[in-house]
C-alpha atoms as a PDB file:
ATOM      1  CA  UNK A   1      -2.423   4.336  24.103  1.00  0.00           C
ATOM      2  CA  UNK A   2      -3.915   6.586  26.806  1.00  0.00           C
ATOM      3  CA  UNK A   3      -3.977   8.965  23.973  1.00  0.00           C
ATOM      4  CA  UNK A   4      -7.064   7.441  22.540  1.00  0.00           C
ATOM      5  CA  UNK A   5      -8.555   6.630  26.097  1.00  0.00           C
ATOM      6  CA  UNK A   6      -8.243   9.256  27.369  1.00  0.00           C
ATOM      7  CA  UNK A   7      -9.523  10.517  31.168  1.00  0.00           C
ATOM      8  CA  UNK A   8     -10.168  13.914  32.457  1.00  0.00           C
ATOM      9  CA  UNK A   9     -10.872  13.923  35.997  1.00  0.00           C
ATOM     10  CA  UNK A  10     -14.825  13.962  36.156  1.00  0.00           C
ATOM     11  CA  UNK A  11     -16.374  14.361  39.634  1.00  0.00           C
ATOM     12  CA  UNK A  12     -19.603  15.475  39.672  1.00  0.00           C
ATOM     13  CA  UNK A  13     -22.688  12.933  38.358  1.00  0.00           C
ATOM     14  CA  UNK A  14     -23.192  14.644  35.565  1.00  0.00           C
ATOM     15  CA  UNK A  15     -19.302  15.072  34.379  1.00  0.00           C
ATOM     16  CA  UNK A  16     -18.996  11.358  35.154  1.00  0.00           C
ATOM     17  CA  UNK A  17     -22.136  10.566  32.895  1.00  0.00           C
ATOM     18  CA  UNK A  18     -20.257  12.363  30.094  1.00  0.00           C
ATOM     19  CA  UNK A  19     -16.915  11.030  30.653  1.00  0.00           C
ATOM     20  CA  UNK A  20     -18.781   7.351  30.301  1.00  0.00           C
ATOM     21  CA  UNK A  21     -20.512   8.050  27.372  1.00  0.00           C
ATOM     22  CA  UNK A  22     -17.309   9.909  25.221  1.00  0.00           C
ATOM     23  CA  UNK A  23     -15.239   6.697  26.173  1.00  0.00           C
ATOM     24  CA  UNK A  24     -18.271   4.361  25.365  1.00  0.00           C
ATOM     25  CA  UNK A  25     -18.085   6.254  21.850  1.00  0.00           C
ATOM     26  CA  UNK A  26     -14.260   6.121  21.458  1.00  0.00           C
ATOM     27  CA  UNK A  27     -14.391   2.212  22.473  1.00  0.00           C
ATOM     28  CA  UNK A  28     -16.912   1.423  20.216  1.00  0.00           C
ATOM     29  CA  UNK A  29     -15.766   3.078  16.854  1.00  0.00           C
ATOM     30  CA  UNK A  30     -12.592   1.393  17.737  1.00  0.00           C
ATOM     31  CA  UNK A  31     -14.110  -1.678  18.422  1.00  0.00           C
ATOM     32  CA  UNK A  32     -16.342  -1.578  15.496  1.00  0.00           C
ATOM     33  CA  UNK A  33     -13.270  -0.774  12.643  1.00  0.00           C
ATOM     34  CA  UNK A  34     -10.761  -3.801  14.361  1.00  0.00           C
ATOM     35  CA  UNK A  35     -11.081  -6.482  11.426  1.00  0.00           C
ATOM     36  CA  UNK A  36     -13.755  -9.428  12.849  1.00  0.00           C
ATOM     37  CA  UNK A  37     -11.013 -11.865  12.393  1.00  0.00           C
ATOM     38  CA  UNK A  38      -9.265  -9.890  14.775  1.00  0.00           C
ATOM     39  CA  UNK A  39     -11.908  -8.572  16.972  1.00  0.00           C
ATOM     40  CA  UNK A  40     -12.481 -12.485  18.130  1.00  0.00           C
ATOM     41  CA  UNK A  41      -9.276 -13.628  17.875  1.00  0.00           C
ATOM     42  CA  UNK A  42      -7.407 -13.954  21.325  1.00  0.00           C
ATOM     43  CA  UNK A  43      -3.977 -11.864  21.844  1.00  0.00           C
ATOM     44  CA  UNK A  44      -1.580 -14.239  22.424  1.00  0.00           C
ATOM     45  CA  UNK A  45      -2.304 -16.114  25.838  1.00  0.00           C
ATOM     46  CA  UNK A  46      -4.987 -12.805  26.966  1.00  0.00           C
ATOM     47  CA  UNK A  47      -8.805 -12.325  26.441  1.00  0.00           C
ATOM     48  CA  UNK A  48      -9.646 -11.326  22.786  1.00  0.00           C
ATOM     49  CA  UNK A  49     -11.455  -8.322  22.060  1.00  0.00           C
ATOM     50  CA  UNK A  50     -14.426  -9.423  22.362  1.00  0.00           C
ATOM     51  CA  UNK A  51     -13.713 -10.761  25.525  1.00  0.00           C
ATOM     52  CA  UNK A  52     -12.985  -7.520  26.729  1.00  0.00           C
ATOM     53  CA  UNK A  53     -16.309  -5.635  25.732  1.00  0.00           C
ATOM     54  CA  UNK A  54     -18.187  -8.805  27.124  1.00  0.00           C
ATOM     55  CA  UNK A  55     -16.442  -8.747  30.449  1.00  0.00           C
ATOM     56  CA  UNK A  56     -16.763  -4.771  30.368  1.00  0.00           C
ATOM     57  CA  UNK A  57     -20.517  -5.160  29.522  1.00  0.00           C
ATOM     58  CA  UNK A  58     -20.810  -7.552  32.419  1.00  0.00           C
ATOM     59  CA  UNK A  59     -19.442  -5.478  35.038  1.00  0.00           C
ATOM     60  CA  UNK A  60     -21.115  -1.986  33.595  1.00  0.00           C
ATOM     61  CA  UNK A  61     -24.675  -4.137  34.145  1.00  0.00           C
ATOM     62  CA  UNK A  62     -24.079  -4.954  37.488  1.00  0.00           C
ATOM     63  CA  UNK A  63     -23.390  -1.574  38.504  1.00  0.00           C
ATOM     64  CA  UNK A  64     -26.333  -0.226  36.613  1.00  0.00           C
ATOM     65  CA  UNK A  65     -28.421  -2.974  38.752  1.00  0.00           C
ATOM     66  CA  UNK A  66     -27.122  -1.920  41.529  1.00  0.00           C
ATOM     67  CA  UNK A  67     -27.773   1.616  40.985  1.00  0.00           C
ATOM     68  CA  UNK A  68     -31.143   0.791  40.269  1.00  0.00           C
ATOM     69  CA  UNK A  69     -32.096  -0.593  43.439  1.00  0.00           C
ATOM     70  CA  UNK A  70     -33.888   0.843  45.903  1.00  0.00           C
ATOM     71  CA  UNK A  71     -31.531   3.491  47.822  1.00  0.00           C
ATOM     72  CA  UNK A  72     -33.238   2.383  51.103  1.00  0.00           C
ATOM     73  CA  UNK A  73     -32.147  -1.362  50.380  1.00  0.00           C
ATOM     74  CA  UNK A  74     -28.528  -0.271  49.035  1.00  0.00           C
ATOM     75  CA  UNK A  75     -28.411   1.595  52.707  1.00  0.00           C
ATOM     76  CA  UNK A  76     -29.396  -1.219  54.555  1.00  0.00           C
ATOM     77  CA  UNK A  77     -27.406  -3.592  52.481  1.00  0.00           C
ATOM     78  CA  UNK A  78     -24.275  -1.725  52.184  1.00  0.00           C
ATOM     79  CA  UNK A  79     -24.096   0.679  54.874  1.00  0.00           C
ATOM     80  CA  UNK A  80     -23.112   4.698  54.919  1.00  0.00           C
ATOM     81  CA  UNK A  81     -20.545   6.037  54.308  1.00  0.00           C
ATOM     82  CA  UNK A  82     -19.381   9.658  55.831  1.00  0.00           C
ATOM     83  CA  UNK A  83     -17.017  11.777  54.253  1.00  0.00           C
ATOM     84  CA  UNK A  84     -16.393  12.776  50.849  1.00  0.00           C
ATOM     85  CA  UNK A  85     -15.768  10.061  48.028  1.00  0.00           C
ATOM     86  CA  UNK A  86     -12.184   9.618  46.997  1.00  0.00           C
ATOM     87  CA  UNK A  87     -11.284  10.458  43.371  1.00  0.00           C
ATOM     88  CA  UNK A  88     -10.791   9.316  39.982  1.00  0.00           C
ATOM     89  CA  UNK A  89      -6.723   9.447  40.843  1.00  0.00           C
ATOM     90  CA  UNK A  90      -7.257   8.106  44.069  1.00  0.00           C
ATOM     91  CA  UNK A  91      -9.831   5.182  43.194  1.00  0.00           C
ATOM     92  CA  UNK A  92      -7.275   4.157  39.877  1.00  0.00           C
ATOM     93  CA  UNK A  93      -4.081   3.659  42.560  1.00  0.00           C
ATOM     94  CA  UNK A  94      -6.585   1.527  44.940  1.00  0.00           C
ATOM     95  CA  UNK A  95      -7.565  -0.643  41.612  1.00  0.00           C
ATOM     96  CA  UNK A  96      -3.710  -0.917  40.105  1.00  0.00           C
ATOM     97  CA  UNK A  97      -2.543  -2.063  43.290  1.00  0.00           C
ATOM     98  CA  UNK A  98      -5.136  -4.494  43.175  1.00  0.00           C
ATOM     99  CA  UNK A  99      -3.955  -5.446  40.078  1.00  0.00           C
ATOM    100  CA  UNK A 100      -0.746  -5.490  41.102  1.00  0.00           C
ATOM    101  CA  UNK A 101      -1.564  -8.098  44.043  1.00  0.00           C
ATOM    102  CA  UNK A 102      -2.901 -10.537  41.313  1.00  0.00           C
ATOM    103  CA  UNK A 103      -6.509  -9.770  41.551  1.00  0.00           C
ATOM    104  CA  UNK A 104      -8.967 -12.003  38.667  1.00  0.00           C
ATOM    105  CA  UNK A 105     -12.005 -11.002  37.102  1.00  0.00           C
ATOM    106  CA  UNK A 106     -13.942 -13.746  38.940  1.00  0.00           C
ATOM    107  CA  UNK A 107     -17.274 -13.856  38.029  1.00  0.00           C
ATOM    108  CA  UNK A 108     -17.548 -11.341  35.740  1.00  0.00           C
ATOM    109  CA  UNK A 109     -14.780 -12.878  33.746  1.00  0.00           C
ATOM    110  CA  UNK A 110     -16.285 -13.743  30.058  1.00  0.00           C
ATOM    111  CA  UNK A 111     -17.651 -17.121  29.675  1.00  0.00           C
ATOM    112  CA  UNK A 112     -15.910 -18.971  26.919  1.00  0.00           C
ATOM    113  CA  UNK A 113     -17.902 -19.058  23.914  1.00  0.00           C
ATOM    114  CA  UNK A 114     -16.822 -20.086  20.211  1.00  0.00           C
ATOM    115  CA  UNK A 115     -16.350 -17.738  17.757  1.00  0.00           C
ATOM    116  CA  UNK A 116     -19.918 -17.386  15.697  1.00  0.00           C
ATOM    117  CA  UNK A 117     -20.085 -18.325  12.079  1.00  0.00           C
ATOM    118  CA  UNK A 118     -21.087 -14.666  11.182  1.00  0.00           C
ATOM    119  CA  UNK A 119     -18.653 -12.633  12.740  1.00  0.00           C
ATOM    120  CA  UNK A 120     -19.422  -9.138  11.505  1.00  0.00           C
ATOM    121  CA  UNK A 121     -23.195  -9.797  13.288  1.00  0.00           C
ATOM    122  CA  UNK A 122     -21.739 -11.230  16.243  1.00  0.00           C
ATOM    123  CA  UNK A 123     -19.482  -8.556  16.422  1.00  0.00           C
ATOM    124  CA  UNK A 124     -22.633  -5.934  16.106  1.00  0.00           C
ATOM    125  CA  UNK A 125     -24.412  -8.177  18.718  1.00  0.00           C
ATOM    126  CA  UNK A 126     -21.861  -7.903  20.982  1.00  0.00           C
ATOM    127  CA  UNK A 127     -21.279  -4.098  20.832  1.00  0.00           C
ATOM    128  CA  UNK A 128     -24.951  -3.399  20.784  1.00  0.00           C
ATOM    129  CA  UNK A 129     -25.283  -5.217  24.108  1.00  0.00           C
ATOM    130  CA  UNK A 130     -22.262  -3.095  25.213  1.00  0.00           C
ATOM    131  CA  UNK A 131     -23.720   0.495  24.118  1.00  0.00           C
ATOM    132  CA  UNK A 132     -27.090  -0.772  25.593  1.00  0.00           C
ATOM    133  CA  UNK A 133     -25.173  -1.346  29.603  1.00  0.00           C
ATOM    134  CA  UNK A 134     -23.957   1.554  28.694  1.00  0.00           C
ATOM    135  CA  UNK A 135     -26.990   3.610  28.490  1.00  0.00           C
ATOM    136  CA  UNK A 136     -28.432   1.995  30.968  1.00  0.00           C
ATOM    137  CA  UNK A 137     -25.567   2.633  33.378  1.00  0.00           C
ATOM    138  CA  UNK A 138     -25.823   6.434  32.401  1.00  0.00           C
ATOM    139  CA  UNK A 139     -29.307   6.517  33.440  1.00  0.00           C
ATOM    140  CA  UNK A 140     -28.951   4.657  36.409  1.00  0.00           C
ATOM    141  CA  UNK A 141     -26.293   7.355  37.586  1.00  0.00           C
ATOM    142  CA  UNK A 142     -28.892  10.329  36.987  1.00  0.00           C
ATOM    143  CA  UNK A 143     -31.300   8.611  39.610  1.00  0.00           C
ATOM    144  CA  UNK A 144     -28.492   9.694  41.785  1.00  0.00           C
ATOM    145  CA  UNK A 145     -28.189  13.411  44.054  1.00  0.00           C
ATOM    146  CA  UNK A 146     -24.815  14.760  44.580  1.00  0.00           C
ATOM    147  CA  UNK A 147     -24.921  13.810  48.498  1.00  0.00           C
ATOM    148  CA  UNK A 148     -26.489  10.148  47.534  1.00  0.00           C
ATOM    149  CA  UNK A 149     -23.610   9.525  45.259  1.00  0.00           C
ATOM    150  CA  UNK A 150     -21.085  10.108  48.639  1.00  0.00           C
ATOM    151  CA  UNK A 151     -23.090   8.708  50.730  1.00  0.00           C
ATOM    152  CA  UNK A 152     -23.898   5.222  49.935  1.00  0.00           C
ATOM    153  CA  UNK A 153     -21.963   2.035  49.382  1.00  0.00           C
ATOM    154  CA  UNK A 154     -21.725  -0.433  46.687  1.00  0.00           C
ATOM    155  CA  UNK A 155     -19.484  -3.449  47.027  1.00  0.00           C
ATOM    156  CA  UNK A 156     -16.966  -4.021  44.807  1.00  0.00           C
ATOM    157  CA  UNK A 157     -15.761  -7.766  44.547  1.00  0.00           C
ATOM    158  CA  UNK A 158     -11.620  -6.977  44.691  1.00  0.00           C
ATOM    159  CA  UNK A 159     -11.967  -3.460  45.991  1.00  0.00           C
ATOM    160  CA  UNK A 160     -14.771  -4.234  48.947  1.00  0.00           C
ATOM    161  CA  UNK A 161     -17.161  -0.900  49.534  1.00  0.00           C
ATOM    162  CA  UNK A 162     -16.980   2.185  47.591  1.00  0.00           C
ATOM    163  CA  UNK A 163     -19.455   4.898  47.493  1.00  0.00           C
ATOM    164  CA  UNK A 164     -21.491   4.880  44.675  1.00  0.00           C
ATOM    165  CA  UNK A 165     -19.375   7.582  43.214  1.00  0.00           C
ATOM    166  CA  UNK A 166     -16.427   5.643  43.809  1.00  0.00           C
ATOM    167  CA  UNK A 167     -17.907   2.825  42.142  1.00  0.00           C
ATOM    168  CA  UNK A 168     -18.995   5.179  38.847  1.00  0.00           C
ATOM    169  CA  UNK A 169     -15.257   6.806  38.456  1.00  0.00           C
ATOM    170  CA  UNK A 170     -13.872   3.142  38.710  1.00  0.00           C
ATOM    171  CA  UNK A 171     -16.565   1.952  36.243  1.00  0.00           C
ATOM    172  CA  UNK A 172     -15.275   4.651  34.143  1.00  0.00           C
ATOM    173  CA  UNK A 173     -11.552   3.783  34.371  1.00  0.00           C
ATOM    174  CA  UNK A 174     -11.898   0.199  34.285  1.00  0.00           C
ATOM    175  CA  UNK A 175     -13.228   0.538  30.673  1.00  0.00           C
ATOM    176  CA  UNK A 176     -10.619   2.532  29.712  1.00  0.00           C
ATOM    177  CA  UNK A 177      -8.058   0.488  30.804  1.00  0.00           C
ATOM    178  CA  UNK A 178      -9.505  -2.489  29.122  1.00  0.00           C
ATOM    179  CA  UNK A 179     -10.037  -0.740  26.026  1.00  0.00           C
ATOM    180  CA  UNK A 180      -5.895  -0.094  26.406  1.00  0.00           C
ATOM    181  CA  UNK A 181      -5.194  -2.757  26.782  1.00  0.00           C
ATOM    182  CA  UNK A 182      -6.742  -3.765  23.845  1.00  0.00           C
ATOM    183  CA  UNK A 183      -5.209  -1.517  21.664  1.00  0.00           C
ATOM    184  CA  UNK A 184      -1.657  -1.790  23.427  1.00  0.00           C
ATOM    185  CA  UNK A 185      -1.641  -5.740  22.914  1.00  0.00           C
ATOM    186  CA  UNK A 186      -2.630  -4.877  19.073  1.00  0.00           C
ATOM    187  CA  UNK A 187       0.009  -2.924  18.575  1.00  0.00           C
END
C-alpha cells in the first residue's frame, strides 16, 4: 500500500509543504470514494476510518498551533537545538521503534463518538475539518526560515523534542502511515 502513499524524501520547508499537501490530496480522494458504511465502520478490533482522519486531524492541529506561536515563546519553552535536523528516514526509524515499544495515541487518540444518522455529511464534515488542519498546517510551516526550522524544538508526546523540521517530516509520515494502514486493513 505504500504505492498509493507514497513518500519522497522532502527536506526543505517548501518540499515538505508539498509533500503534505499531495498526500492530504491522495488521503482524501481515497477517503472520500470508501463507501460511508465503511468509512465509519471499525476494522475488526482497530480505529475505523474515520477514526483515523480524526486522530490525524487532531495531531496535524496541534502542530499547526504550535507552529503558530510565537518563535520567542517556542525558544523559551522548548529550548535550541544545534545541529542539523535528522531526516525523513531517520525521524520514521525513531517513530517505528516507538511503535514497536507499544507507544498509544494518548490524547490525541479519537474520542468515541456514534456513527451520525447522515453519514455521507458526516463523512464531508469530517474530511473538511481534515483538509482545513491541513491548510492550516501548510501555512503555519511557511512562517518558518530554513535555519528556524533546525533550530527550534517542539515536543513530541512519544518522541520528546524534535526540531520543528523534525516535527513537520514526522507530521508528514505519520499521515501516511495512517492512511496505510487504512487501506492495508481494507484490503
Amino acid at each position: 500500500m505504500t504505492e498509493r502513499f507514497p513518500l519522497e524524501a522532502p527536506y526543505s520547508g517548501e518540499a515538505i509543504i508539498d509533500a503534505l499537501l499531495a498526500l492530504e490530496e491522495r488521503s482524501h480522494a481515497f477517503l472520500a470514494a470508501l463507501p460511508s458504511d465503511i468509512f465509519f465502520a471499525p476494522q475488526g478490533d482497530r480505529w475505523s476510518p474515520a477514526d483515523h482522519t480524526r486522530h490525524l486531524t487532531k495531531s496535524i492541529g496541534a502542530v499547526a498551533k504550535g507552529l503558530v506561536a510565537p518563535k520567542l515563546v517556542v525558544r523559551m519553552l522548548y529550548g535550541v537545538h544545534v545541529g542539523p535536523s535528522r531526516d525523513l528516514a531517520t525521524v520514521t526509524a525513531v517513530y517505528r521503534a516507538r511503535l514497536s515499544l507499544g507507544v498509544s495515541a494518548g490524547k490525541f487518540a479519537p474520542e468515541p463518538r456514534p456513527t451520525p444518522s447522515d453519514r455521507d455529511g458526516g463523512r464531508a464534515a469530517i474530511l473538511g475539518r481534515f483538509r482545513s488542519a491541513g491548510g492550516d498546517l501548510r501555512a503555519a510551516i511557511q512562517r518558518w526560515d530554513a535555519k528556524q526550522l533546525d533550530r527550534l524544538h517542539l515536543p513530541h508526546p512519544a518522541l520528546g523534542k524534535l526540531t520543528v523540521r523534525e516535527m513537520c517530516l514526522f507530521t508528514l509520515y505519520h499521515n501516511a502511515h495512517h492512511m496505510r494502514l487504512v487501506a492495508e486493513r481494507l484490503s
